[in-house]
Structures are given as structure tokens and as C-alpha cells.
Protein backbone atom coordinates (compact mmCIF):
# COMPACT_ATOMS: atom_id res chain seq x y z
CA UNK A 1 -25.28 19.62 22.55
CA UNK A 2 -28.28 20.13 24.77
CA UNK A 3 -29.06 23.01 26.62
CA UNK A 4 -31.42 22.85 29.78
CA UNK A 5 -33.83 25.24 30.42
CA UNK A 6 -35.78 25.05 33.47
CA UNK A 7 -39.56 26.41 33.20
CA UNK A 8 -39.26 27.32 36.67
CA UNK A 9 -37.06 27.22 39.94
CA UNK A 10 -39.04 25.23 42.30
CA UNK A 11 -37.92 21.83 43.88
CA UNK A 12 -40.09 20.02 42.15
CA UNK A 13 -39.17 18.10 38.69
CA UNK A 14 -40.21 21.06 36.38
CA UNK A 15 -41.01 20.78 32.66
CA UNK A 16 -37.96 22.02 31.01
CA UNK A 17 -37.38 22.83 27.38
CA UNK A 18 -34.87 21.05 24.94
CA UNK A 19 -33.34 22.48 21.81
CA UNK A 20 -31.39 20.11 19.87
CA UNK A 21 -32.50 21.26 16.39
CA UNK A 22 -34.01 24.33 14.88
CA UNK A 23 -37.09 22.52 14.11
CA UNK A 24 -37.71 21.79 17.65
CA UNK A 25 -37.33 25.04 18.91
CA UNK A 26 -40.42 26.17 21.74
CA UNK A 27 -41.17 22.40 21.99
CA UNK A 28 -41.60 21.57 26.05
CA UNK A 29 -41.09 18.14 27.13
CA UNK A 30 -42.03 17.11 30.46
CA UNK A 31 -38.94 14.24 31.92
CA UNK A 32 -39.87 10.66 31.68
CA UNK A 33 -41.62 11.33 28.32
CA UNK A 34 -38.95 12.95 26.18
CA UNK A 35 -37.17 11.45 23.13
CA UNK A 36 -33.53 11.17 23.64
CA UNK A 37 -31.21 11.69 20.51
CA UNK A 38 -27.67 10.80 20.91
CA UNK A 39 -25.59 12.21 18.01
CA UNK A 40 -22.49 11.54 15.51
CA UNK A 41 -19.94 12.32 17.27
CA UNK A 42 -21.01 12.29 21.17
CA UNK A 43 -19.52 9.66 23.44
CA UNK A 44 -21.10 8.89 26.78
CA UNK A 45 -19.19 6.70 29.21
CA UNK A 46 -21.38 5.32 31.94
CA UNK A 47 -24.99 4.51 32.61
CA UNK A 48 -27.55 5.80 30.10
CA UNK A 49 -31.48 5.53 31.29
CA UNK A 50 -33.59 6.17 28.85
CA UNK A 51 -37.49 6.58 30.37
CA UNK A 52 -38.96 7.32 26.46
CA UNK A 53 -38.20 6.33 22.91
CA UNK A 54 -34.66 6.67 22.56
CA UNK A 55 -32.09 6.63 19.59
CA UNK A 56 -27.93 6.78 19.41
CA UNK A 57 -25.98 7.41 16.66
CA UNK A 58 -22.91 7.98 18.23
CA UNK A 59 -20.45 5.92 21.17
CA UNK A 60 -21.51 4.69 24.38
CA UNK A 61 -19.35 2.69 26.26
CA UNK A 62 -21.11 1.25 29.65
CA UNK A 63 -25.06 0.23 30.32
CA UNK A 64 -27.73 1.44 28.65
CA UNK A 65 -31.00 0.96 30.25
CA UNK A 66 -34.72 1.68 27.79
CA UNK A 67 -38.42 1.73 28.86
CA UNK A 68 -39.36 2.04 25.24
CA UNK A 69 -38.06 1.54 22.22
CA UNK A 70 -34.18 2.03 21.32
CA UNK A 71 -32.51 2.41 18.24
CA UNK A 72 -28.91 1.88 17.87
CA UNK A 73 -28.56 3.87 14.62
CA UNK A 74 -26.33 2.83 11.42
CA UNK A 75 -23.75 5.35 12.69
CA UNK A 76 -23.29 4.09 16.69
CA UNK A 77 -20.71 2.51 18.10
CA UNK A 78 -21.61 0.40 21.48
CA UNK A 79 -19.60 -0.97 23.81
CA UNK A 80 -22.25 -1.90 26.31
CA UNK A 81 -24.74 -3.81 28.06
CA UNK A 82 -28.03 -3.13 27.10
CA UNK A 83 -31.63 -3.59 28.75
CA UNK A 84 -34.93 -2.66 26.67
CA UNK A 85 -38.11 -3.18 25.96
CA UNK A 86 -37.86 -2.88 22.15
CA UNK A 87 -34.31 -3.00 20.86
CA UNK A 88 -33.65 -1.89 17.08
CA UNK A 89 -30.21 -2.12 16.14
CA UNK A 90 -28.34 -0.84 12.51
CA UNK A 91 -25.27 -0.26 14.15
CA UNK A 92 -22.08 -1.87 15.87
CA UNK A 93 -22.81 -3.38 19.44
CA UNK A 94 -20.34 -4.89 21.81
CA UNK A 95 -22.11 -6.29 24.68
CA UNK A 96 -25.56 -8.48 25.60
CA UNK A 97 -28.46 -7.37 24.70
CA UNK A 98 -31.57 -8.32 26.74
CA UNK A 99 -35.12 -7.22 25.07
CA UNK A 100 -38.02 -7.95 27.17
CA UNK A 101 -40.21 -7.59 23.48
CA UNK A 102 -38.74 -7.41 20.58
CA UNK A 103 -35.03 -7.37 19.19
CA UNK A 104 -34.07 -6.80 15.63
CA UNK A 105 -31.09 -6.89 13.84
CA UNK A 106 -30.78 -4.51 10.77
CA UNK A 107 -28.47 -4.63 7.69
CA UNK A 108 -25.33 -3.52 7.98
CA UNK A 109 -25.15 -3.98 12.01
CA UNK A 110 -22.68 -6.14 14.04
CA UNK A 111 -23.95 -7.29 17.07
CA UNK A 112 -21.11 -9.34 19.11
CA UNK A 113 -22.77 -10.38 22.62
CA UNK A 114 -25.28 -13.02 24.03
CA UNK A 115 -28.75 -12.21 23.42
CA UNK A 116 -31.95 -12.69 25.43
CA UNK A 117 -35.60 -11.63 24.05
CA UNK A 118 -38.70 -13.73 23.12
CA UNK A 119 -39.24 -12.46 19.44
CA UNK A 120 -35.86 -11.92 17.60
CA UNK A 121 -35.46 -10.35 13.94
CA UNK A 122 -32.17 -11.03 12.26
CA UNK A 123 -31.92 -9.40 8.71
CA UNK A 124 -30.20 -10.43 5.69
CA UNK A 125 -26.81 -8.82 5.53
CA UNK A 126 -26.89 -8.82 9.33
CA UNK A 127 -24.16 -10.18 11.67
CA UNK A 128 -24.85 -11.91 14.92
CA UNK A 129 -21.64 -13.75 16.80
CA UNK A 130 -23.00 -14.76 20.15
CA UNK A 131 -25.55 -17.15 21.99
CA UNK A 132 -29.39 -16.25 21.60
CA UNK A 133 -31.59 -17.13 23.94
CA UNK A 134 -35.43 -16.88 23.17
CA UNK A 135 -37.38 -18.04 26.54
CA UNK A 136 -38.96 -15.93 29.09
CA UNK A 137 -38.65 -16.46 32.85
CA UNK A 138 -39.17 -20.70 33.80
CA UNK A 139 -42.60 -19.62 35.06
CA UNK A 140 -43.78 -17.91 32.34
CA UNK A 141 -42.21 -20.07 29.61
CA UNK A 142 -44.52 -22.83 28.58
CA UNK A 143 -42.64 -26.53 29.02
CA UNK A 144 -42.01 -28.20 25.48
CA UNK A 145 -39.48 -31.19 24.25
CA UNK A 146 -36.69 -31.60 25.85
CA UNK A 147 -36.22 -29.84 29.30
CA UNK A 148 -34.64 -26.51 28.34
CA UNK A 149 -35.70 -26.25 25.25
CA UNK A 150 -38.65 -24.55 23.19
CA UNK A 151 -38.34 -26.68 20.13
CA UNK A 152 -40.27 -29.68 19.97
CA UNK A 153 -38.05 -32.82 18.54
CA UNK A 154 -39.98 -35.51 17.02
CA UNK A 155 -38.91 -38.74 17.40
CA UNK A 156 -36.50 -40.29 14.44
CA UNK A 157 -38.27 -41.70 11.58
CA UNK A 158 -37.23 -45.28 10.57
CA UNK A 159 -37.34 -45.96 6.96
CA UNK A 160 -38.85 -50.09 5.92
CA UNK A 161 -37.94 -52.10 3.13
CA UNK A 162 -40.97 -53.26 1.26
């Protein structure tokens, strides 16, 4: 569990102290830059916004929104959709997944949900049951083959008796 402690009692967003382990102990963390650690056997329902790196091991059920890197560890359970700038996931996920840099997909995970993110990493032993789609926004996604498309199809090849 955490436990707030506010440096001091002004109005103002104040640095505030987090213990969640022993080892952290008389660490300060000033808000917007702090890690996040969701553990085994927490469940949030809701809206999660993460402003640092971020990782869950336990169940969310909602929208989870990162400015840094996530990680969706081996133990989590998701049931949400999820916005990020670099999504790692070893878990379960339920829910699309949108990663404005970088997605990957770990062994064992389960990720059922469409997917949108312009570098994608699917491991072996990984499963993916959804759509995928690798593009950026129309005006910043370069126009190749077929309209709608970022694969390039070269024409059929006709083989010649000779």
C-alpha cells in the first residue's frame, strides 16, 4: 500500500515522500517524475495516469494512460484500454493498445485487442488475437503501394516457356 507524506502543507503541489519498500525508505519524489509500481494483488478500477515510468503486476480494469514507458508485468491482469508511449507487455491484456513508440509483446503474455504503434515486437511464445495496425497519422505516414497500405506489392511475375 502507499502511504503519502506531504513535505509540507502549502497549496502548492509539494514533493511528497513514498514508501513502498524498505529499500526505498527517505527517497523523495517530486509528482510527474515518480515511478509507479502496481502490485500482486492490487486492483484498480478506473482511470490510471501514469506521468513517469510505470509498471503493474496486478488488475486494472478501465484506461490506463503512460507518458513513458509501461510494463504490464508477467503477473497483471488487464482489462483495459491502454495509451503509451512505450508499451512492454508479459502479462494478460484485454483491451487496445495504442503505443505512440514502441510495443512489445513478451513470452508468456496474451494480448486480446486491436493494436496501433509504428514499431511492434511480438516474441516467440507470445499470443496476439486482434488487428495491428502499424501507420502513423495520414500526414505523417509516407504514401506507398496500394492506398492504405505500407507494404509495397510488386507486380506478379509471369513465368516464359523457352
Amino acid at each position: 500500500m502507499f502511504q503519502r507524506k506531504p513535505a509540507d502543507t502549502s497549496l502548492s503541489d509539494p514533493p511528497m515522500e513514498v514508501e513502498m519498500f524498505e529499500r526505498d525508505k527517505g527517497q523523495v519524489v517530486e509528482p510527474g517524475g515518480a515511478s509507479a509500481f502496481l502490485g500482486k494483488g492490487t486492483k484498480i478500477t478506473g482511470k490510471v495516469l501514469l506521468n513517469g515510468p510505470g509498471r503493474i503486476e496486478g488488475h486494472v480494469e478501465g484506461e490506463i494512460t503512460a507518458e513513458d514507458t509501461l510494463t504490464i508485468g508477467e503477473s497483471a491482469v488487464v482489462n483495459a484500454r491502454i495509451t503509451g508511449t512505450t508499451i512492454i507487455v508479459q502479462g494478460q491484456v484485454t483491451g487496445d493498445i495504442t503505443a505512440k513508440t514502441r510495443l512489445e509483446i513478451h513470452s508468456p503474455s496474451k494480448v486480446q485487442g486491436n493494436i496501433n504503434t509504428p514499431s511492434l515486437v511480438i516474441a516467440d511464445g507470445a499470443i496476439f488475437e486482434g488487428q495491428c495496425s502499424m501507420g502513423g497519422t495520414e500526414s505523417t505516414r509516407p504514401a506507398k503501394g496500394r492506398k492504405g497500405s505500407d507494404i509495397e506489392v510488386p507486380p506478379p511475375v509471369s513465368a516464359a516457356a523457352h
